[in-house]
PDB file of N, CA and C in Angstrom:
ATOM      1  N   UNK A   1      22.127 -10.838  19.081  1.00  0.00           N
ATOM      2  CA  UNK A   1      20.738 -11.011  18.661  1.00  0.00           C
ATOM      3  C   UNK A   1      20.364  -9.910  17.664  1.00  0.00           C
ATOM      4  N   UNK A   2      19.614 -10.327  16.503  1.00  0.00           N
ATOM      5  CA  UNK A   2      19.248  -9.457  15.878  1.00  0.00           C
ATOM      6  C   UNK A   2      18.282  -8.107  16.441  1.00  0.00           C
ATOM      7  N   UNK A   3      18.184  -6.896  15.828  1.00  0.00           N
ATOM      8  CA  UNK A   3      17.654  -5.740  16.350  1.00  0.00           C
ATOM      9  C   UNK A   3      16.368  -5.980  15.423  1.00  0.00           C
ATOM     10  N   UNK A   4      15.325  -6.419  15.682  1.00  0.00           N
ATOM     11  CA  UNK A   4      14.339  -7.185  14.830  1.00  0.00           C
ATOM     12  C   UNK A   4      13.267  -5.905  14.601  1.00  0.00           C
ATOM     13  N   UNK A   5      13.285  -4.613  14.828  1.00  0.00           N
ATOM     14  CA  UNK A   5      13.055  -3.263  14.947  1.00  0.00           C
ATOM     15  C   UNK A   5      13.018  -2.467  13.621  1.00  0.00           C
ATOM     16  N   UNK A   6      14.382  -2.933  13.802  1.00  0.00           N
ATOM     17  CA  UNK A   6      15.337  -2.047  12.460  1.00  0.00           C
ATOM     18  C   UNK A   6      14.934  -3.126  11.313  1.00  0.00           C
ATOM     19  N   UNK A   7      15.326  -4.134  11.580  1.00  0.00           N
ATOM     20  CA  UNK A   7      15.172  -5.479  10.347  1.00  0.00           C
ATOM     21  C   UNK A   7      13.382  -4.693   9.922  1.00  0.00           C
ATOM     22  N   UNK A   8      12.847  -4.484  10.031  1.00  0.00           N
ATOM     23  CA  UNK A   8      11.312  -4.460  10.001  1.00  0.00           C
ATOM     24  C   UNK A   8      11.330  -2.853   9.243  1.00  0.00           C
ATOM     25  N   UNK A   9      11.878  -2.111   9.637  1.00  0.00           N
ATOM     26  CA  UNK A   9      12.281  -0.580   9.245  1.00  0.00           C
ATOM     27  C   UNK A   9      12.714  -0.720   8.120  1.00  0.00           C
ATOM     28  N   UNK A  10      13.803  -1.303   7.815  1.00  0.00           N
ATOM     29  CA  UNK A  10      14.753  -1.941   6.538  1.00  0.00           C
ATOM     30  C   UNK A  10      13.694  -2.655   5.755  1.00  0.00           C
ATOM     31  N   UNK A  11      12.821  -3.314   5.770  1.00  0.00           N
ATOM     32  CA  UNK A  11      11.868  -4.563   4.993  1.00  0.00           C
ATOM     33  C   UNK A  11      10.641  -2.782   4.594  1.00  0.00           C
ATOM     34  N   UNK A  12      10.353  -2.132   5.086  1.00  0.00           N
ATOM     35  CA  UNK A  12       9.701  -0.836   5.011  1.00  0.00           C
ATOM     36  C   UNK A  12       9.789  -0.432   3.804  1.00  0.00           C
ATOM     37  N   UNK A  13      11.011   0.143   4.131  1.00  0.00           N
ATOM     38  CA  UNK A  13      11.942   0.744   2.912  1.00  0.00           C
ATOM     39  C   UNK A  13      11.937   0.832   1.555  1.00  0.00           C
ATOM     40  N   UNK A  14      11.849  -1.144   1.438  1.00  0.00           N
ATOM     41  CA  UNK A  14      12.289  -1.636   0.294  1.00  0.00           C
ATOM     42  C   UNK A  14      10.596  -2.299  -0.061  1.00  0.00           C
ATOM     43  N   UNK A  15       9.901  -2.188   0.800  1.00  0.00           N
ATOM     44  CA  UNK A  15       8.378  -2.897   0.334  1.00  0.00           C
ATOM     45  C   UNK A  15       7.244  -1.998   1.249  1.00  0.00           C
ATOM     46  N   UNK A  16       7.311   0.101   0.642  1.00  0.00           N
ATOM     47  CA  UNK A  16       6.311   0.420   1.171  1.00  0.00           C
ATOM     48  C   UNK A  16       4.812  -0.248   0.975  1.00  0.00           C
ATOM     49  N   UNK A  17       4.454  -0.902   0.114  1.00  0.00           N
ATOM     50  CA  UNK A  17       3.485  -1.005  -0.355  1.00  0.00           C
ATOM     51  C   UNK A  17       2.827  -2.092   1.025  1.00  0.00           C
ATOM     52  N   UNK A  18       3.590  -3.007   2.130  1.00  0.00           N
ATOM     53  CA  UNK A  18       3.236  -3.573   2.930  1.00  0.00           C
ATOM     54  C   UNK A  18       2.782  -3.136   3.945  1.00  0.00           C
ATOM     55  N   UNK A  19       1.465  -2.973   4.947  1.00  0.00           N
ATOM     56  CA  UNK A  19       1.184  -2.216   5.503  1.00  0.00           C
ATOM     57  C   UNK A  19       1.500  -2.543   7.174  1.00  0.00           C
ATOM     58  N   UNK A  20       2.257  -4.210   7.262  1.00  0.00           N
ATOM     59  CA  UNK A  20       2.219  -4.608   8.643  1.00  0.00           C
ATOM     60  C   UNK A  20       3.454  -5.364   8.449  1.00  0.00           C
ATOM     61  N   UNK A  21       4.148  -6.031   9.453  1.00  0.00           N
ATOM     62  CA  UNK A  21       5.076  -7.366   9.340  1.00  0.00           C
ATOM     63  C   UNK A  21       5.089  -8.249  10.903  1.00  0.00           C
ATOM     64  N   UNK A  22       5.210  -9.306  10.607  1.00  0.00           N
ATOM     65  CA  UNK A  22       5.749  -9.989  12.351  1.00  0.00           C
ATOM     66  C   UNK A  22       6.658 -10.409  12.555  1.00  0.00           C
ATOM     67  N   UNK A  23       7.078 -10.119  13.413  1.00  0.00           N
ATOM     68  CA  UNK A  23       8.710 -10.561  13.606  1.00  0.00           C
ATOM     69  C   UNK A  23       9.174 -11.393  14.874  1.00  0.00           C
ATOM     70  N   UNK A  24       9.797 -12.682  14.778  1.00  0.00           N
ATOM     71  CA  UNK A  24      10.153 -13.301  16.113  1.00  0.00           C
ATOM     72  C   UNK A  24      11.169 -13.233  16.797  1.00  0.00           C
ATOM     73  N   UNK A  25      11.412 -13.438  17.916  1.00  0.00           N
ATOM     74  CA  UNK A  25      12.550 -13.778  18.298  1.00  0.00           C
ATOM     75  C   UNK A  25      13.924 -13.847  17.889  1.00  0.00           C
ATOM     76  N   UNK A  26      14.356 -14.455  16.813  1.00  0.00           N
ATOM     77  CA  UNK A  26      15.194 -14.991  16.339  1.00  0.00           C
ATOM     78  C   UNK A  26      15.557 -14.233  15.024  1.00  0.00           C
ATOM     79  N   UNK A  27      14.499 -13.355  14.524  1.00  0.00           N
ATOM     80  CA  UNK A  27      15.029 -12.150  13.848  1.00  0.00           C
ATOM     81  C   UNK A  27      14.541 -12.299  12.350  1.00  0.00           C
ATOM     82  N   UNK A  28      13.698 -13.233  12.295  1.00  0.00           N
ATOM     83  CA  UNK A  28      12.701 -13.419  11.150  1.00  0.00           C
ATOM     84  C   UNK A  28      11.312 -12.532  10.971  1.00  0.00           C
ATOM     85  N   UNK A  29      11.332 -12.035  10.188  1.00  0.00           N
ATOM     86  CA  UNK A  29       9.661 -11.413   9.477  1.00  0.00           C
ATOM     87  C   UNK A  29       9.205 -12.194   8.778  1.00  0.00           C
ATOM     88  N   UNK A  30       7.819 -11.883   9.211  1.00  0.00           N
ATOM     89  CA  UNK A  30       6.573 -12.705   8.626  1.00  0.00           C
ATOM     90  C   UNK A  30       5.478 -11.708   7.991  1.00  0.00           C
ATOM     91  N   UNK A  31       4.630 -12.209   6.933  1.00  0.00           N
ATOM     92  CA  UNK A  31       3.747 -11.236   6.278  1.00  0.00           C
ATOM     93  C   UNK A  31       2.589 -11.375   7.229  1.00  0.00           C
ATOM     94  N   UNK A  32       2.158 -13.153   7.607  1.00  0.00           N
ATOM     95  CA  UNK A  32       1.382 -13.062   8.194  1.00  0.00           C
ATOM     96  C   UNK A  32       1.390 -13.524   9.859  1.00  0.00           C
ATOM     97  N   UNK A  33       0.403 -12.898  10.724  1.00  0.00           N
ATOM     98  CA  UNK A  33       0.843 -13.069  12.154  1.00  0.00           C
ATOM     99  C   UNK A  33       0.536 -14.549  12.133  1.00  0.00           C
ATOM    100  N   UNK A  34      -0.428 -15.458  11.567  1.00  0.00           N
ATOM    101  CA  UNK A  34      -0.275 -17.286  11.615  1.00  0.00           C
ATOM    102  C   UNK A  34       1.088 -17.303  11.721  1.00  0.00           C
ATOM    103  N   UNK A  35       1.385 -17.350  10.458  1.00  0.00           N
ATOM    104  CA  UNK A  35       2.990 -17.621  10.230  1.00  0.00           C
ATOM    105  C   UNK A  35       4.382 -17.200  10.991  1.00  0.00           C
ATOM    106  N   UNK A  36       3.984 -16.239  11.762  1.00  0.00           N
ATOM    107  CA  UNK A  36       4.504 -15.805  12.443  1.00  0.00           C
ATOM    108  C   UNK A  36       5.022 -16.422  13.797  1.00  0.00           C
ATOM    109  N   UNK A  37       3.381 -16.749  14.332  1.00  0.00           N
ATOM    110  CA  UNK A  37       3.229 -17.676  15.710  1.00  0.00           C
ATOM    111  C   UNK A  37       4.112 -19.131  15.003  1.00  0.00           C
ATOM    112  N   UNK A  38       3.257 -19.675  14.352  1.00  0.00           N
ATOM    113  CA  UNK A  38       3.844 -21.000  14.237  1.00  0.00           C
ATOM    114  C   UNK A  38       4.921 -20.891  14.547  1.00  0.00           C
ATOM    115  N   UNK A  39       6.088 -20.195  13.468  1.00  0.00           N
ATOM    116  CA  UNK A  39       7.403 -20.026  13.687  1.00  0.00           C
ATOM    117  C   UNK A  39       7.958 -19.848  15.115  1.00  0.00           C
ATOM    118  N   UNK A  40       7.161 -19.277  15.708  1.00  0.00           N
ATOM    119  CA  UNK A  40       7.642 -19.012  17.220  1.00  0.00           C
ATOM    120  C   UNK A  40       7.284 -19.909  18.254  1.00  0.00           C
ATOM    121  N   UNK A  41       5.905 -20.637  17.967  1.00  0.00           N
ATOM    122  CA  UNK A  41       6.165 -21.851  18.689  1.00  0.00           C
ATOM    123  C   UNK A  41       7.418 -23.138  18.467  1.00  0.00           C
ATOM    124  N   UNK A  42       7.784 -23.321  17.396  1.00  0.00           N
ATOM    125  CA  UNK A  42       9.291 -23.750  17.088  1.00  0.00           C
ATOM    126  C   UNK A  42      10.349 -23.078  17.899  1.00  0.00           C
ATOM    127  N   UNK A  43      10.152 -22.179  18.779  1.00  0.00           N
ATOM    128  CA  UNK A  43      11.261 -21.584  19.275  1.00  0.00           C
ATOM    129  C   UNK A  43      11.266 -21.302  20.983  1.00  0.00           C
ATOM    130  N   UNK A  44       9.928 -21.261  21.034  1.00  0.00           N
ATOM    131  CA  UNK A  44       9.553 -21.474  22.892  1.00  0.00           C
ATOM    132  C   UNK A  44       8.229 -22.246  22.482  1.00  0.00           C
ATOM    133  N   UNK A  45       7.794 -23.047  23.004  1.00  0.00           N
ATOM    134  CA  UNK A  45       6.392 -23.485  22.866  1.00  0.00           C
ATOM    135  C   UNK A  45       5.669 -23.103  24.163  1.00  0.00           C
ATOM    136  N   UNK A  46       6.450 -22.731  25.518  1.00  0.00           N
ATOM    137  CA  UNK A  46       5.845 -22.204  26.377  1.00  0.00           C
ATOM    138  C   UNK A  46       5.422 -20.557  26.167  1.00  0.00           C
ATOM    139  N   UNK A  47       6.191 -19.917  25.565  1.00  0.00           N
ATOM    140  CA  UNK A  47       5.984 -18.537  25.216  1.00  0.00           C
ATOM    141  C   UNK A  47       6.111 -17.874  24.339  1.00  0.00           C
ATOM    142  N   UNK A  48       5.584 -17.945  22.762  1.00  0.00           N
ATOM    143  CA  UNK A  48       5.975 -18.246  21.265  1.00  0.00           C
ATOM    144  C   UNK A  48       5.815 -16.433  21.536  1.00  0.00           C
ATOM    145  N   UNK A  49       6.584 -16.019  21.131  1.00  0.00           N
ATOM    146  CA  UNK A  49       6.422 -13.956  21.145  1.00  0.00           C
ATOM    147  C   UNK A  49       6.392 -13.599  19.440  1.00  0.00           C
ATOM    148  N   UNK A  50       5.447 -13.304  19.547  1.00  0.00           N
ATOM    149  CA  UNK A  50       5.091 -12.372  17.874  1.00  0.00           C
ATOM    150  C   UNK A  50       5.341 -11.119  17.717  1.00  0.00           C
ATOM    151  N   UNK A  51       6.205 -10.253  17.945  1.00  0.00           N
ATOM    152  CA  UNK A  51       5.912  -8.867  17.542  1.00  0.00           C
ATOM    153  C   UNK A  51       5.396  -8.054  16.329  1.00  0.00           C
ATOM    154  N   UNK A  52       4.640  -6.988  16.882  1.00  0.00           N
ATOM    155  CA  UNK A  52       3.821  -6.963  15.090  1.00  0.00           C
ATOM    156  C   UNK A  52       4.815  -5.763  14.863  1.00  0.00           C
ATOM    157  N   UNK A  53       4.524  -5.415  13.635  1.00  0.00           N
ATOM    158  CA  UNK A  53       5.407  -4.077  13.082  1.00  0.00           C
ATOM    159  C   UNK A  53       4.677  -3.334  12.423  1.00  0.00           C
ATOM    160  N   UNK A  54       4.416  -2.179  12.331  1.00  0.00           N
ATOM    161  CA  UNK A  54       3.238  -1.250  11.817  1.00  0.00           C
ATOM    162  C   UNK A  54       4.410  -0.396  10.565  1.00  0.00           C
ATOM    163  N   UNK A  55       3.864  -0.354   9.095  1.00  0.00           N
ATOM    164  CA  UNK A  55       4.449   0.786   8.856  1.00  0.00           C
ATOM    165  C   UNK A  55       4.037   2.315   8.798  1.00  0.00           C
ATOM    166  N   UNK A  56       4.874   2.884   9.829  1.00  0.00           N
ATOM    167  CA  UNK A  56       4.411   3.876  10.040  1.00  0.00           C
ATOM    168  C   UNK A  56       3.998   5.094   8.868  1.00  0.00           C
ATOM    169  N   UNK A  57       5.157   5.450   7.980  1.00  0.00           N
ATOM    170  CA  UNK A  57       4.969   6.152   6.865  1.00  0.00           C
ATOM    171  C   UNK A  57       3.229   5.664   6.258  1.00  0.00           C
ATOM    172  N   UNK A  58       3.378   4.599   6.195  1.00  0.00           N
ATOM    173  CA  UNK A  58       2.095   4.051   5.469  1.00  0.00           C
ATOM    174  C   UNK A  58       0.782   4.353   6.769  1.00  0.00           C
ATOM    175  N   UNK A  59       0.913   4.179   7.239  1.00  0.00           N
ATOM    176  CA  UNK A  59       0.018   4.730   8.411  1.00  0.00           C
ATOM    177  C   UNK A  59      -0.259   6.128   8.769  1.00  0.00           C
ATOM    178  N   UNK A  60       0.551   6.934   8.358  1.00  0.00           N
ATOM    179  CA  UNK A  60       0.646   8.487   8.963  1.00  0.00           C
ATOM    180  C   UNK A  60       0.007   9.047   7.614  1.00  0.00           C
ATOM    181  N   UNK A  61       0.167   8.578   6.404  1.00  0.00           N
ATOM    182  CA  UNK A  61      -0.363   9.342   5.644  1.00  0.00           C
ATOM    183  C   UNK A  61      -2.201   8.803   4.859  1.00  0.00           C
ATOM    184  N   UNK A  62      -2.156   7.516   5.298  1.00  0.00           N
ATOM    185  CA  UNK A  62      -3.915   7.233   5.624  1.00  0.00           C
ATOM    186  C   UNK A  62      -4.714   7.857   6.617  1.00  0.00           C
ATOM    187  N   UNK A  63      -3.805   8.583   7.739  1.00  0.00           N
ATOM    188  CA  UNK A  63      -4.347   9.138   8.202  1.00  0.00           C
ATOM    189  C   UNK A  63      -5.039  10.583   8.515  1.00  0.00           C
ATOM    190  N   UNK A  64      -3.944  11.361   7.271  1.00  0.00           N
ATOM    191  CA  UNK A  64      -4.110  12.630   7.257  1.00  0.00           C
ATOM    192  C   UNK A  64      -5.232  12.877   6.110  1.00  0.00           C
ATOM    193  N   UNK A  65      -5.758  14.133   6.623  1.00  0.00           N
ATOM    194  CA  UNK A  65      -6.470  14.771   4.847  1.00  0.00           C
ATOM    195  C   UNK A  65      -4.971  15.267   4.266  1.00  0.00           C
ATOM    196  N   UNK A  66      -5.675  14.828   2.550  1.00  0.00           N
ATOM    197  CA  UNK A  66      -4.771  16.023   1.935  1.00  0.00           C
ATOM    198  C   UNK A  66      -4.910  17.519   2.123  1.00  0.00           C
ATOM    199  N   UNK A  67      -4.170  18.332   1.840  1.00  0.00           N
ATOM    200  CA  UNK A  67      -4.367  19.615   2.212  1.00  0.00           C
ATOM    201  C   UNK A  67      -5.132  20.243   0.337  1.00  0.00           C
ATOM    202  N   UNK A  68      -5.266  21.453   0.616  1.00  0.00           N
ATOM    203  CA  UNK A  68      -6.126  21.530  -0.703  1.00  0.00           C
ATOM    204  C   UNK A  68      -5.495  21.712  -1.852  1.00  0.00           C
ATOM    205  N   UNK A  69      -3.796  21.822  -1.836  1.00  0.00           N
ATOM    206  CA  UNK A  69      -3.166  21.623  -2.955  1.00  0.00           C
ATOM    207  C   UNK A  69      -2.933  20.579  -3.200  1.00  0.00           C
ATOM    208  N   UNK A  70      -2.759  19.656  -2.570  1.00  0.00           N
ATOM    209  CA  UNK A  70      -2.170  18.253  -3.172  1.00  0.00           C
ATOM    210  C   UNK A  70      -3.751  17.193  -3.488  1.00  0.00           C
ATOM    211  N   UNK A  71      -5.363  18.143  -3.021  1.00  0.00           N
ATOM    212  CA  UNK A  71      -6.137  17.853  -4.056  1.00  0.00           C
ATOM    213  C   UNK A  71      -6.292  18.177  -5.077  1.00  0.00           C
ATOM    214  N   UNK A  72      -5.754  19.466  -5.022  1.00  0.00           N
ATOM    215  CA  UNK A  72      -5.716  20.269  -6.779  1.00  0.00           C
ATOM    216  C   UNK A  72      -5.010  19.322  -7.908  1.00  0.00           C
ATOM    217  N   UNK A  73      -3.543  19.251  -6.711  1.00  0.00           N
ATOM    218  CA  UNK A  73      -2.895  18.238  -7.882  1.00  0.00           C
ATOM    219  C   UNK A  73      -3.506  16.654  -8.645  1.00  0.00           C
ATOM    220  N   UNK A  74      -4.196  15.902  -7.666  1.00  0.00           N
ATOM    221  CA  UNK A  74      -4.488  14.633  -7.967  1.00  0.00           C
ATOM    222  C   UNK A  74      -5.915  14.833  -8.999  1.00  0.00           C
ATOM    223  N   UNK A  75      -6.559  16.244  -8.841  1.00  0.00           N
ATOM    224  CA  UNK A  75      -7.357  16.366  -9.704  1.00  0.00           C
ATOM    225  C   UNK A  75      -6.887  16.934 -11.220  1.00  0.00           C
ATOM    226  N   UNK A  76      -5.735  17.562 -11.057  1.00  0.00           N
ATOM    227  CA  UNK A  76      -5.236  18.231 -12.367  1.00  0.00           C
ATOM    228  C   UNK A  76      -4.614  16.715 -13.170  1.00  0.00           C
ATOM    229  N   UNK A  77      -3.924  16.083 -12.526  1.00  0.00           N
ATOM    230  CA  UNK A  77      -3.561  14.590 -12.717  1.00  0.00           C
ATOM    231  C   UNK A  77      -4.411  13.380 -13.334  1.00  0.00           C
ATOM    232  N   UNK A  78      -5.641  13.886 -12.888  1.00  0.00           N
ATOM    233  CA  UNK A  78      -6.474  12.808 -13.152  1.00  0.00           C
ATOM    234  C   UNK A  78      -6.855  13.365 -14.443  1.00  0.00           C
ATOM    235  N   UNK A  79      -7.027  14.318 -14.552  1.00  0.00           N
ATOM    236  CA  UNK A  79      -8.208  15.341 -15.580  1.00  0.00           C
ATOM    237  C   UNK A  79      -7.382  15.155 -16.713  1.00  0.00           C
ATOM    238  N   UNK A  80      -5.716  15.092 -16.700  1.00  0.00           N
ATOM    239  CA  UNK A  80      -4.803  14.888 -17.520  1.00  0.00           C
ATOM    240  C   UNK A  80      -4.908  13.953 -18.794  1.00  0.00           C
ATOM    241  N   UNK A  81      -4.572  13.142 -17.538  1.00  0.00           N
ATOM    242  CA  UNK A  81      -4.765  11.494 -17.805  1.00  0.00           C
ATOM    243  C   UNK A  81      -5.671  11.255 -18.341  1.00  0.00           C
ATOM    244  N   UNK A  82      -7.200  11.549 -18.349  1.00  0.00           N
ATOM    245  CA  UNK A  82      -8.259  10.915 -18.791  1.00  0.00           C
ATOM    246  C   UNK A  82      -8.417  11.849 -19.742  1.00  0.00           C
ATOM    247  N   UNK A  83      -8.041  12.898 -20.693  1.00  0.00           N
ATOM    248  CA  UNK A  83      -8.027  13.740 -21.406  1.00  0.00           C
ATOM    249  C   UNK A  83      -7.294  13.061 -22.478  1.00  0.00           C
ATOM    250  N   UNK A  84      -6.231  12.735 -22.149  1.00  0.00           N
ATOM    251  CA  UNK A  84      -5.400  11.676 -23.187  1.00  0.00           C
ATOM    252  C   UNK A  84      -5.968  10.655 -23.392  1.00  0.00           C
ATOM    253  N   UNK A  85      -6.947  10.111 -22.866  1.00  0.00           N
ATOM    254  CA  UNK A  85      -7.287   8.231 -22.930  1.00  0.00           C
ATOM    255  C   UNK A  85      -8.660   8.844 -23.883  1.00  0.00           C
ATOM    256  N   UNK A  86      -9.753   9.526 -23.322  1.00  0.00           N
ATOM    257  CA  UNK A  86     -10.464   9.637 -24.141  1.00  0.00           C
ATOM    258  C   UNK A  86     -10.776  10.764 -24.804  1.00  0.00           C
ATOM    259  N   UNK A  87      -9.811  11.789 -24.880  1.00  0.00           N
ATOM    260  CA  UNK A  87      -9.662  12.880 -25.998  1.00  0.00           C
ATOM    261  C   UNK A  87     -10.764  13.707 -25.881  1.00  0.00           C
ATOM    262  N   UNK A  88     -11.321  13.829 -24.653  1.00  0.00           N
ATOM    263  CA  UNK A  88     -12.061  14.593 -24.363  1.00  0.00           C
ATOM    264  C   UNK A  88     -11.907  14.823 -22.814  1.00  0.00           C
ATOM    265  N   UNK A  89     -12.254  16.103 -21.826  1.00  0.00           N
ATOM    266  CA  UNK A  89     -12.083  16.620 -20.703  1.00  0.00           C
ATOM    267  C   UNK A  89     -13.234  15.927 -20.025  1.00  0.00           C
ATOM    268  N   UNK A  90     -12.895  15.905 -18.723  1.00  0.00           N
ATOM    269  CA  UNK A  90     -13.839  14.881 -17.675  1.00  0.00           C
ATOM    270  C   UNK A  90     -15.312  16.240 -17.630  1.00  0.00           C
ATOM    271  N   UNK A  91     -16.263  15.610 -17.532  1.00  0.00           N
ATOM    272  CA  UNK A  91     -17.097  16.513 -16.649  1.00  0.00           C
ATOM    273  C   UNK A  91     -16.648  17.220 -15.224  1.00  0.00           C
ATOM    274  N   UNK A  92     -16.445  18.104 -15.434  1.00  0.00           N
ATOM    275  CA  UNK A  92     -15.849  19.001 -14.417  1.00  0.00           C
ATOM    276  C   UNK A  92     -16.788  18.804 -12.925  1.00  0.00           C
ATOM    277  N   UNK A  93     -17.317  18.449 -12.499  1.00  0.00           N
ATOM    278  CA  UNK A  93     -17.992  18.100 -11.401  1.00  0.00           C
ATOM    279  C   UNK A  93     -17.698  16.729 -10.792  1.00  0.00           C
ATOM    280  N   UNK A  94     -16.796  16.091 -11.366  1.00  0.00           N
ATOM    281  CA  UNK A  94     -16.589  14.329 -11.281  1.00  0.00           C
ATOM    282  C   UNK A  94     -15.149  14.916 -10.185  1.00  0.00           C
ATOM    283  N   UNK A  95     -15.346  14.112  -9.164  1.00  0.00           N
ATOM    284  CA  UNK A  95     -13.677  14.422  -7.801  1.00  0.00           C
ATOM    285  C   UNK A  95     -12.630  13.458  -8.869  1.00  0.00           C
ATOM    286  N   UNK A  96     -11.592  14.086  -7.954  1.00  0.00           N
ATOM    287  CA  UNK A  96     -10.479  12.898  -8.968  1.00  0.00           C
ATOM    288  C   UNK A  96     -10.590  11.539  -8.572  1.00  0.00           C
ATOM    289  N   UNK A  97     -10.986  10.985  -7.958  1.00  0.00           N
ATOM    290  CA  UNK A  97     -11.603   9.716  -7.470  1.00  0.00           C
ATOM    291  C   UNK A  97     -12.478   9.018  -8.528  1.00  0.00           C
ATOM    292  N   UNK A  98     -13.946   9.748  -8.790  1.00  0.00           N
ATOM    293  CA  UNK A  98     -14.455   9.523  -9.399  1.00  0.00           C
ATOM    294  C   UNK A  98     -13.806   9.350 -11.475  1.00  0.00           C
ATOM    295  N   UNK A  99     -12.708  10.313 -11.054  1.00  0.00           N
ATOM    296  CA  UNK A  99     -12.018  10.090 -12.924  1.00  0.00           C
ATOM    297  C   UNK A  99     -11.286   9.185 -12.873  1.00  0.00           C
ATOM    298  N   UNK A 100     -10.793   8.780 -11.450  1.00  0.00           N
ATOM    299  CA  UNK A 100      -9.699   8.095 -11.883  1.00  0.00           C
ATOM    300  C   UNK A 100     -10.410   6.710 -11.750  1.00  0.00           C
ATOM    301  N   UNK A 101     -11.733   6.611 -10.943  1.00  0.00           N
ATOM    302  CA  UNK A 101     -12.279   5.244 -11.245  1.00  0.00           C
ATOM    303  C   UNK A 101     -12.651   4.789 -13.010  1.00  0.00           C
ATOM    304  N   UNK A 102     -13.023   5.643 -13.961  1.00  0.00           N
ATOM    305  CA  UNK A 102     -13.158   6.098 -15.231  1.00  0.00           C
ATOM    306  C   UNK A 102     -12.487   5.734 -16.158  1.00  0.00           C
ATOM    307  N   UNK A 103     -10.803   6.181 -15.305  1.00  0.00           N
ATOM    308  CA  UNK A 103      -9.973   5.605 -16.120  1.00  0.00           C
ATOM    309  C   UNK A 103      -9.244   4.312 -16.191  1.00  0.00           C
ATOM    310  N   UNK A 104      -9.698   3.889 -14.810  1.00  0.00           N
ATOM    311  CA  UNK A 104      -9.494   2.363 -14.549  1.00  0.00           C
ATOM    312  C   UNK A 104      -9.869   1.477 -15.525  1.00  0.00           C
ATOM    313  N   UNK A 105     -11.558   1.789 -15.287  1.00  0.00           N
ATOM    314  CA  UNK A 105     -12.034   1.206 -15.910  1.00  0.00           C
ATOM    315  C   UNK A 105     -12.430   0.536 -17.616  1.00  0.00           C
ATOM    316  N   UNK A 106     -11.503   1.748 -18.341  1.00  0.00           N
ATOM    317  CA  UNK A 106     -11.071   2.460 -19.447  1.00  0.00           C
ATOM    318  C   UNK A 106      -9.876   1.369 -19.930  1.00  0.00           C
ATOM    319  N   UNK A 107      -8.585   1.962 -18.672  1.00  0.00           N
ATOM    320  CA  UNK A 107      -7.718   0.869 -18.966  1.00  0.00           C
ATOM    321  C   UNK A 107      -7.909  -0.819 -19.232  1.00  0.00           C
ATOM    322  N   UNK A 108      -8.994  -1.116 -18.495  1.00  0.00           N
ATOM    323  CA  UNK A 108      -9.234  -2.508 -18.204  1.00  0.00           C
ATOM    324  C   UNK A 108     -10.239  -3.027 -19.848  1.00  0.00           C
ATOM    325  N   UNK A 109     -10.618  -1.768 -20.098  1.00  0.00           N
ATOM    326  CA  UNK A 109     -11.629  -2.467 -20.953  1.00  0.00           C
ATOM    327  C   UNK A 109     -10.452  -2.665 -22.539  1.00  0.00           C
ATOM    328  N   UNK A 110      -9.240  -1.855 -22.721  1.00  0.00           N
ATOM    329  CA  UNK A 110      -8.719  -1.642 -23.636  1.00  0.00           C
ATOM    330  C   UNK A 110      -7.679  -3.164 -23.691  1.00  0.00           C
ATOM    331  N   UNK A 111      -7.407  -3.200 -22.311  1.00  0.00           N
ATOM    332  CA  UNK A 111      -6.249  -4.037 -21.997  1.00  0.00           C
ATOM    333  C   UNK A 111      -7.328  -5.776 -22.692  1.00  0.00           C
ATOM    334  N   UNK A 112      -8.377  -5.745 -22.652  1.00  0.00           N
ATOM    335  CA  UNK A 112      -9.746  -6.947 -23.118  1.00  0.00           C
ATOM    336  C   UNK A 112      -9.260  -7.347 -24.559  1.00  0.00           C
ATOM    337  N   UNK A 113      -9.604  -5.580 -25.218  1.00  0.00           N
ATOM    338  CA  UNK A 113      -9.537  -5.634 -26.381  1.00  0.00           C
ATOM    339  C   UNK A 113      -8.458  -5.788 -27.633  1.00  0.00           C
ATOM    340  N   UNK A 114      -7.365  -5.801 -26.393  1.00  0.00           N
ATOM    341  CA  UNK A 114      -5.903  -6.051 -26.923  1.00  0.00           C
ATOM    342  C   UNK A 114      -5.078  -6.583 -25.795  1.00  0.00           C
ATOM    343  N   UNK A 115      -5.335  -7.780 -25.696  1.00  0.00           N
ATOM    344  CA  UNK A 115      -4.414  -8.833 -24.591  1.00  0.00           C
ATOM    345  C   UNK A 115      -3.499  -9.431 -25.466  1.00  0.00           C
ATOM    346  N   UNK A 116      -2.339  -9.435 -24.847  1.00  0.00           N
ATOM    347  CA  UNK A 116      -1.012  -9.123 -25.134  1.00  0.00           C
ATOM    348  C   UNK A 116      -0.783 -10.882 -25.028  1.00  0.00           C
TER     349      UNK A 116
END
């Protein structure tokens, strides 16, 4: 029988960006827990078992604060970045949150004005 654990650890790996998976019986992952069940009622209809899968990496670090260097950095980063786009320095009172919403929005308006 598959180790449907590890299979889920392995799917991690290669797709941090996913924040959950379900996995049945039989050693299949699913994105979503519907899809999941269904599949598993195909396989017991008296007792369809879903296991969910959490990724942890992705979980452990939504959960922490940054510490105050690795805000320094995302602000030196941002301040960068938006220094190059509009050739001028952010208002120094704006969090890097706030620049980097700035520069989103920046990107999006350029990407309008020149769609590819």
């Amino acid at each position: 029988m598959t180790n449907i654990k590890q299979k889920a650890l392995d799917f991690f790996k290669s797709n941090a960006n996913i924040k959950e998976v379900y996995g049945t019986n039989d050693g299949f992952l699913f994105l979503k827990k519907q899809d999941a069940l269904f599949h598993a009622k195909t396989l017991s209809a008296d007792n369809p078992q879903v296991e969910a899968f959490t990724n942890a990496k992705d979980t452990a670090a939504e959960h922490r604060n940054p510490t105050p260097a690795e805000l320094k950095e995302l602000k030196d980063n941002a301040v960068a970045e938006y220094t190059g786009l509009f050739g001028t320095a952010p208002d120094k009172k704006l969090s890097a949150k706030e620049i980097t919403k700035l520069i989103e929005t920046k990107k999006v308006e350029l990407q309008n004005q020149n769609p590819q």
